[in-house]
Protein backbone atom coordinates (compact mmCIF):
# COMPACT_ATOMS: atom_id res chain seq x y z
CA UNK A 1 28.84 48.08 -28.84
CA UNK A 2 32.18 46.29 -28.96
CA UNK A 3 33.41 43.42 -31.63
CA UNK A 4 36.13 40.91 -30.78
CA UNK A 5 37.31 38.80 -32.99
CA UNK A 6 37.42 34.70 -31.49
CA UNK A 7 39.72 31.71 -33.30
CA UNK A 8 37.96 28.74 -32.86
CA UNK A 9 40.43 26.55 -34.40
CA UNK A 10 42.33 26.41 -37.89
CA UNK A 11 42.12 23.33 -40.62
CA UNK A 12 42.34 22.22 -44.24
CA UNK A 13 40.19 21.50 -47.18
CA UNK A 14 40.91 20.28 -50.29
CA UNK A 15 41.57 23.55 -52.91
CA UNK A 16 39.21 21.88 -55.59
CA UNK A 17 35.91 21.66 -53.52
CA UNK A 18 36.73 25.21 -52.22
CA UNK A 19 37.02 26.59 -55.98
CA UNK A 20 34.60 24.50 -58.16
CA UNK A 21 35.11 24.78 -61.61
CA UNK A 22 37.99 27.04 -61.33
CA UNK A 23 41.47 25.77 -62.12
CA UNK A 24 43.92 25.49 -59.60
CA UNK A 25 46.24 27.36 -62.06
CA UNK A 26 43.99 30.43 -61.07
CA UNK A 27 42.94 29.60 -57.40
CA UNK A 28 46.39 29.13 -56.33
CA UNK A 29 47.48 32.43 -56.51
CA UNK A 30 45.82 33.75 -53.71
CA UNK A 31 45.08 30.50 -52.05
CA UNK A 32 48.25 27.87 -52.23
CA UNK A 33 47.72 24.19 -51.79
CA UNK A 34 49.90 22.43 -50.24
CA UNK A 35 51.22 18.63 -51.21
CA UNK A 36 48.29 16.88 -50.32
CA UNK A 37 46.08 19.61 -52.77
CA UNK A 38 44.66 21.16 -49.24
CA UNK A 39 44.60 25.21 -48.50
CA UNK A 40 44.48 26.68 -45.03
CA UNK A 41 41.12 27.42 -43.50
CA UNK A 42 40.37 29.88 -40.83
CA UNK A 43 37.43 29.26 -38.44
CA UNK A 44 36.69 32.85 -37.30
CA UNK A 45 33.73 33.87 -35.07
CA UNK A 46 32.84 37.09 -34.20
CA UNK A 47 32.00 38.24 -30.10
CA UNK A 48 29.26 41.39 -30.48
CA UNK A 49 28.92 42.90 -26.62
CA UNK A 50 26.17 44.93 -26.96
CA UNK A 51 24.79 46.16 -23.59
CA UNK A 52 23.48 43.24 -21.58
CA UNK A 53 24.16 41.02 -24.80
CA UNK A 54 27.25 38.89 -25.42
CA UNK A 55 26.79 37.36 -29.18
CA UNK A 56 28.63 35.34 -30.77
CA UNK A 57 28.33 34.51 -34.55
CA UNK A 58 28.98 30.92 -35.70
CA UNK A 59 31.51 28.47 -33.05
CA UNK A 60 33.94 26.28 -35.15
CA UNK A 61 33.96 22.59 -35.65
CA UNK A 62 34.52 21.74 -31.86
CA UNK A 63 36.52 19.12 -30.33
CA UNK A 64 33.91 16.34 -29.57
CA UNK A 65 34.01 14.62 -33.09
CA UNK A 66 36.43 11.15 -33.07
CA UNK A 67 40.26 11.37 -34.14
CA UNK A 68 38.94 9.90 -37.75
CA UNK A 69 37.08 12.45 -38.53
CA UNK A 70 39.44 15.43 -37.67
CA UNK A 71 41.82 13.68 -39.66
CA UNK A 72 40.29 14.55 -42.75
CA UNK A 73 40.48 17.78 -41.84
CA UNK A 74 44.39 18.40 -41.05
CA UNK A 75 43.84 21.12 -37.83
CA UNK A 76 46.51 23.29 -37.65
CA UNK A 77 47.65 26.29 -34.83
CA UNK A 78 46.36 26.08 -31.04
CA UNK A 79 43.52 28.39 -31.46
CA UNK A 80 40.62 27.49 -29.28
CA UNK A 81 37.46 29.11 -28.21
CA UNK A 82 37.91 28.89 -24.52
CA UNK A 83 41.63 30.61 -25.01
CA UNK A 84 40.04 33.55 -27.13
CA UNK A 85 37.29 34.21 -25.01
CA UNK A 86 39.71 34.35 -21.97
CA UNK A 87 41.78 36.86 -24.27
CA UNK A 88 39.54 39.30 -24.22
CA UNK A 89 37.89 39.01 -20.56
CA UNK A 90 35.37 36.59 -21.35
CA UNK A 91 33.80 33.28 -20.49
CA UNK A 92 31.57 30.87 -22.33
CA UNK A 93 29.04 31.14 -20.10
CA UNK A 94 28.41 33.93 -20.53
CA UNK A 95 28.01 34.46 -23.36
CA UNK A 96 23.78 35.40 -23.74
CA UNK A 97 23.42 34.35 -28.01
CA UNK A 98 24.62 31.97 -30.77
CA UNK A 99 23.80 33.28 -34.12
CA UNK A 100 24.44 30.56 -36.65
CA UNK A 101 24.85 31.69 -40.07
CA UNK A 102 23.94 27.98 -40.86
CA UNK A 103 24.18 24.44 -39.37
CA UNK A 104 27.13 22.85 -41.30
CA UNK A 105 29.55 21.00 -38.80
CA UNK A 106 32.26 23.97 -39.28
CA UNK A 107 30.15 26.80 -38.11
CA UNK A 108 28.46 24.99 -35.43
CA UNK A 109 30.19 22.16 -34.15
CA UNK A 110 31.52 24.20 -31.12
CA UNK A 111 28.18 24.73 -30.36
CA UNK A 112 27.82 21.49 -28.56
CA UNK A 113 30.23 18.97 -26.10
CA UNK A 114 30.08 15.80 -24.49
CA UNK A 115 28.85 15.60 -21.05
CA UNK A 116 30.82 14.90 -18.24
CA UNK A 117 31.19 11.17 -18.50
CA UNK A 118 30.54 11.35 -21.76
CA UNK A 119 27.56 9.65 -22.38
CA UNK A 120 25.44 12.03 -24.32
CA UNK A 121 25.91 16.05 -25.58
CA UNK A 122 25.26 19.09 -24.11
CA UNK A 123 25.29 22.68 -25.02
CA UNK A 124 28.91 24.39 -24.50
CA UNK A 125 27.18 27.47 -23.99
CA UNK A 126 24.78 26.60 -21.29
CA UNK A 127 23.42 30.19 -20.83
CA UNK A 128 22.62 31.41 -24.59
CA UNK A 129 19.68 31.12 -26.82
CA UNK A 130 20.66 29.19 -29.95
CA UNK A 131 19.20 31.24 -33.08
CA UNK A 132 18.74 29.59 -36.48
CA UNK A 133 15.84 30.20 -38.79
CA UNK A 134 12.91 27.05 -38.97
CA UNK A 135 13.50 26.76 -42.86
CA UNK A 136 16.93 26.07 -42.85
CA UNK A 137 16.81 24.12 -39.34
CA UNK A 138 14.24 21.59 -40.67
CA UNK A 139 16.72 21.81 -44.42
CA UNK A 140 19.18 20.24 -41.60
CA UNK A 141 17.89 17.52 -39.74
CA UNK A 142 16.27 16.32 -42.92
CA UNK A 143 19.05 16.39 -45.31
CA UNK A 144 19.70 16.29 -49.20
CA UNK A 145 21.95 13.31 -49.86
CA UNK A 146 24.68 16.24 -51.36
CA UNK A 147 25.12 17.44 -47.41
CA UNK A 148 24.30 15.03 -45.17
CA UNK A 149 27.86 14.56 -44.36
CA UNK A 150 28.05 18.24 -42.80
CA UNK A 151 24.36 18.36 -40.97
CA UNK A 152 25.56 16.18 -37.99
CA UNK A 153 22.61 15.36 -35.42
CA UNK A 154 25.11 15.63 -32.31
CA UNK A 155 25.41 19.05 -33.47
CA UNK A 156 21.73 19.69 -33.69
CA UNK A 157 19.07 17.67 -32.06
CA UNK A 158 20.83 18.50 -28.43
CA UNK A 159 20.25 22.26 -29.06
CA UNK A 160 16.45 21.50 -29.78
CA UNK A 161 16.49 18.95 -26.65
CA UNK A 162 17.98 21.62 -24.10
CA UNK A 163 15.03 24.06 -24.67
CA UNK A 164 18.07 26.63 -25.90
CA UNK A 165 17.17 26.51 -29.94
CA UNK A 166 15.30 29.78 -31.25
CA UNK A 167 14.24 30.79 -34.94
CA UNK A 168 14.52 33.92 -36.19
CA UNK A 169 11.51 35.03 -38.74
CA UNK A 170 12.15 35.59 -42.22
CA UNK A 171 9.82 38.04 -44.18
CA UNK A 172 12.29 39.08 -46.80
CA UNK A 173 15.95 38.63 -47.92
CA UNK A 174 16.91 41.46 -45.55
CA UNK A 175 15.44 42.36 -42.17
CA UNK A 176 17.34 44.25 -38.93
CA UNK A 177 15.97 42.18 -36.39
CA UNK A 178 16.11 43.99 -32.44
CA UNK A 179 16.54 40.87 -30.51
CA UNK A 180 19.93 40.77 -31.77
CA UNK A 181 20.95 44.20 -32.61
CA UNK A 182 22.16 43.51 -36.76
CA UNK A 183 20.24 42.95 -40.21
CA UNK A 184 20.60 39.67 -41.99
CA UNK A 185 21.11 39.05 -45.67
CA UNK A 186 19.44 35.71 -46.38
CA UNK A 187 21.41 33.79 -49.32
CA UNK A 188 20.49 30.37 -50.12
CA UNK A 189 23.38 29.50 -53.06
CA UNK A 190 25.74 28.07 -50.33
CA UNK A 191 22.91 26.46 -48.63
CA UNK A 192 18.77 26.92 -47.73
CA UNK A 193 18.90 30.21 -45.79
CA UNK A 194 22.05 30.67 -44.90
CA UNK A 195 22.00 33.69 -42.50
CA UNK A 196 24.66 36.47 -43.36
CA UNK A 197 24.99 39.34 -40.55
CA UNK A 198 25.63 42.95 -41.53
CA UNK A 199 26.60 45.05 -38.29
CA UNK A 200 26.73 48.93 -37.80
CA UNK A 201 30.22 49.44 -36.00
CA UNK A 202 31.67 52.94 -35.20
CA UNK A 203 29.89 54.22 -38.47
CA UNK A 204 31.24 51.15 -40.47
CA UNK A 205 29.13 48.38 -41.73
CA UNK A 206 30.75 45.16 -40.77
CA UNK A 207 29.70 41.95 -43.27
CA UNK A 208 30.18 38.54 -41.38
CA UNK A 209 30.81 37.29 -45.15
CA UNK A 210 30.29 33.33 -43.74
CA UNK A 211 29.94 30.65 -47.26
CA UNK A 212 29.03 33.63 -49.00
CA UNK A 213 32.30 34.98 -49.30
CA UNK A 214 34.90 32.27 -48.16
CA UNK A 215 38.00 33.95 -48.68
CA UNK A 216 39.97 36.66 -50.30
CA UNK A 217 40.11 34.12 -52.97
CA UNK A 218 36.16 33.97 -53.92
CA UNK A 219 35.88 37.45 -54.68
CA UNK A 220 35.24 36.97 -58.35
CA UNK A 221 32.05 35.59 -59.28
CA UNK A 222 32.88 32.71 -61.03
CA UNK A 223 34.96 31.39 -58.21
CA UNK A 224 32.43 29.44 -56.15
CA UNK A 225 32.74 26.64 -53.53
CA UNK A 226 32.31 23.13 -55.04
CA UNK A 227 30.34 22.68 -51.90
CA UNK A 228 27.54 25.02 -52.59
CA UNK A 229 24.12 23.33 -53.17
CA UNK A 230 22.63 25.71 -55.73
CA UNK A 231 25.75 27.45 -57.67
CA UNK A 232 24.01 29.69 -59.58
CA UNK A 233 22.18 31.19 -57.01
CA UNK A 234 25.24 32.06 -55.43
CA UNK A 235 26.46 33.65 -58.46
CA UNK A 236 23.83 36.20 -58.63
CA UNK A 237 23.59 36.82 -54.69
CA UNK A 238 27.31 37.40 -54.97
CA UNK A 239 26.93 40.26 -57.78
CA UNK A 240 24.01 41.84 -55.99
CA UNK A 241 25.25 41.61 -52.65
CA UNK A 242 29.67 42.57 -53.29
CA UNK A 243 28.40 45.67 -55.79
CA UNK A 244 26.61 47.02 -52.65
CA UNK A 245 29.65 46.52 -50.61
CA UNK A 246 31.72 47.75 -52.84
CA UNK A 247 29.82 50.61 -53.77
CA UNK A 248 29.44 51.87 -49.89
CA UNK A 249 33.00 50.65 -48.59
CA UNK A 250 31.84 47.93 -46.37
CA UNK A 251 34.00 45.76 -44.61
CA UNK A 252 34.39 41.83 -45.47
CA UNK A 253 34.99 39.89 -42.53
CA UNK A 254 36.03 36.46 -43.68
CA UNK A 255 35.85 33.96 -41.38
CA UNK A 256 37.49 30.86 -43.30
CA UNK A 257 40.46 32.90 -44.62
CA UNK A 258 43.30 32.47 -42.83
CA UNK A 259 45.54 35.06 -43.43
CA UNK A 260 43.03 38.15 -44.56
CA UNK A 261 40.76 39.12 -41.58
CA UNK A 262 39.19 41.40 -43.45
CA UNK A 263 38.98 43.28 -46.80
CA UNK A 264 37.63 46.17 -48.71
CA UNK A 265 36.48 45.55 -52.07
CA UNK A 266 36.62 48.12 -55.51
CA UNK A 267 34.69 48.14 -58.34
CA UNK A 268 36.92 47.44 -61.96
CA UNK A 269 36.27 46.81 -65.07
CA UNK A 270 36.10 43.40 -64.43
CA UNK A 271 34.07 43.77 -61.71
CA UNK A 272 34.46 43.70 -57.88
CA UNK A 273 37.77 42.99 -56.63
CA UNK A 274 39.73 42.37 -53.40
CA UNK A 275 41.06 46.16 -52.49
CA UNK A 276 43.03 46.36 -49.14
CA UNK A 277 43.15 43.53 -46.46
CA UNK A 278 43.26 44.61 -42.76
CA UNK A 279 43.34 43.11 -39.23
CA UNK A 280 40.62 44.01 -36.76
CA UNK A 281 42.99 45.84 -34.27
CA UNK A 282 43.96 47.82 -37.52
CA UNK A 283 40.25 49.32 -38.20
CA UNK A 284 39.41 49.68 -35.01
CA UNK A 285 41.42 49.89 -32.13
């Protein structure tokens, strides 16, 4: 098994609705706002080639949505997920899987293109089996009045349409499943069965930390997203789920931080805490 790291694209959100209830006194220490109030975001996938299998986890926002949109969103850098395929030998066809940790527009807006005229959508990936899980797919195309605005139907119906949209089964809040090679921690604070992977890499485990873990920044419990759906959920699946990882040195990988790619975590008398940050090529190559 290899991992590669793939930029799909850098933005901005506001620094409130990333940290809640928290004051930006606090937040802004390890995440600083800028003069419109908005922190950088990271958009982070993660490649897994695994024999004949070429996985990738979550695909950015995309490029299809109009110039409106994007403007709320302030993209930043020339990251791209055509450019870091290419970077590491790879095309997007083939690439065999797209896990989606869950169906907001960030995680799987890349996911899906205009055609070539532009009349309709299409998969970008035109080879891979889309995976989701049917609780949270059918929590998406028939959604809360809180996140509508992030379940977008371009992103979703064409999936279903091309044949290419699989569900995973869920038995339990844990489960290794073979078809893919990884367990998956199930955490619905964020949103309805969110999908979190947990990956066994040169005797390492690897946490694609997704909304559970945001940043560097949301490593104490009380600083949750002012997007999550059920808060206090996500309080206690935080505590159960960063003890573990602290207590048997697993790796964050945080795929909205922009400048921590990943970090270790220590147990203090305060509780869990951010330990070391490191780069992929750092661990691992």
């Amino acid at each position: 098994m290899k991992l590669y790291p793939i930029e799909t694209g850098n933005f901005k959100l506001d620094g409130g609705a990333m940290f809640g209830v928290v004051p930006k006194s606090l937040w802004q220490r390890t995440n600083p706002a800028d003069s419109n109030n908005m922190i950088d975001i990271a958009a982070t996938s993660l490649l897994i080639e695994n024999g004949d299998k070429l996985i990738l986890i979550d695909t950015g926002l995309g490029d299809k949505q109009s110039e409106k949109f994007f403007s709320y969103y302030y993209r930043w850098g020339d990251h791209s997920i055509d450019k870091s395929l290419k970077k590491h030998g790879f095309h997007r066809n083939d690439i065999t899987d797209v896990f989606l940790t869950h169906l907001h527009f960030d995680h799987c807006g890349g996911s899906i293109q205009w055609n070539k005229d532009k009349t309709g959508y299409e998969p970008a990936f035109k080879n891979a089996k889309f995976w989701t899980n049917e609780a949270h797919w059918h929590w998406a195309i028939h959604p809360n009045d809180r996140e509508k605005a992030s379940f977008l139907k371009e992103n979703l119906l064409p999936m279903q349409e091309s044949g290419q949209l699989h569900f995973l089964e869920r038995s339990k809040q844990r489960h290794f499943y073979e078809e893919l090679g990884f367990e998956v921690f199930f955490a619905d604070g964020h949103t309805d069965k969110q999908m979190i992977p947990i990956i066994d890499y040169k005797g390492e485990k690897i946490v694609f930390s997704a909304d559970l873990l945001p940043t560097a920044g949301h490593i104490p419990l009380p600083f949750v997203m002012g997007y999550d759906t059920r808060p206090l959920i996500t309080l206690e699946e935080k505590k159960l789920f960063l003890d573990e990882a602290a207590s048997n040195n697993y790796f964050m990988f945080l795929e909205h931080d922009a400048h921590n790619e990943i970090v270790s975590l220590k147990q203090t008398e305060k509780g869990v805490r951010h330990d070391k940050t490191f780069t992929f090529n750092e661990l691992f190559n």
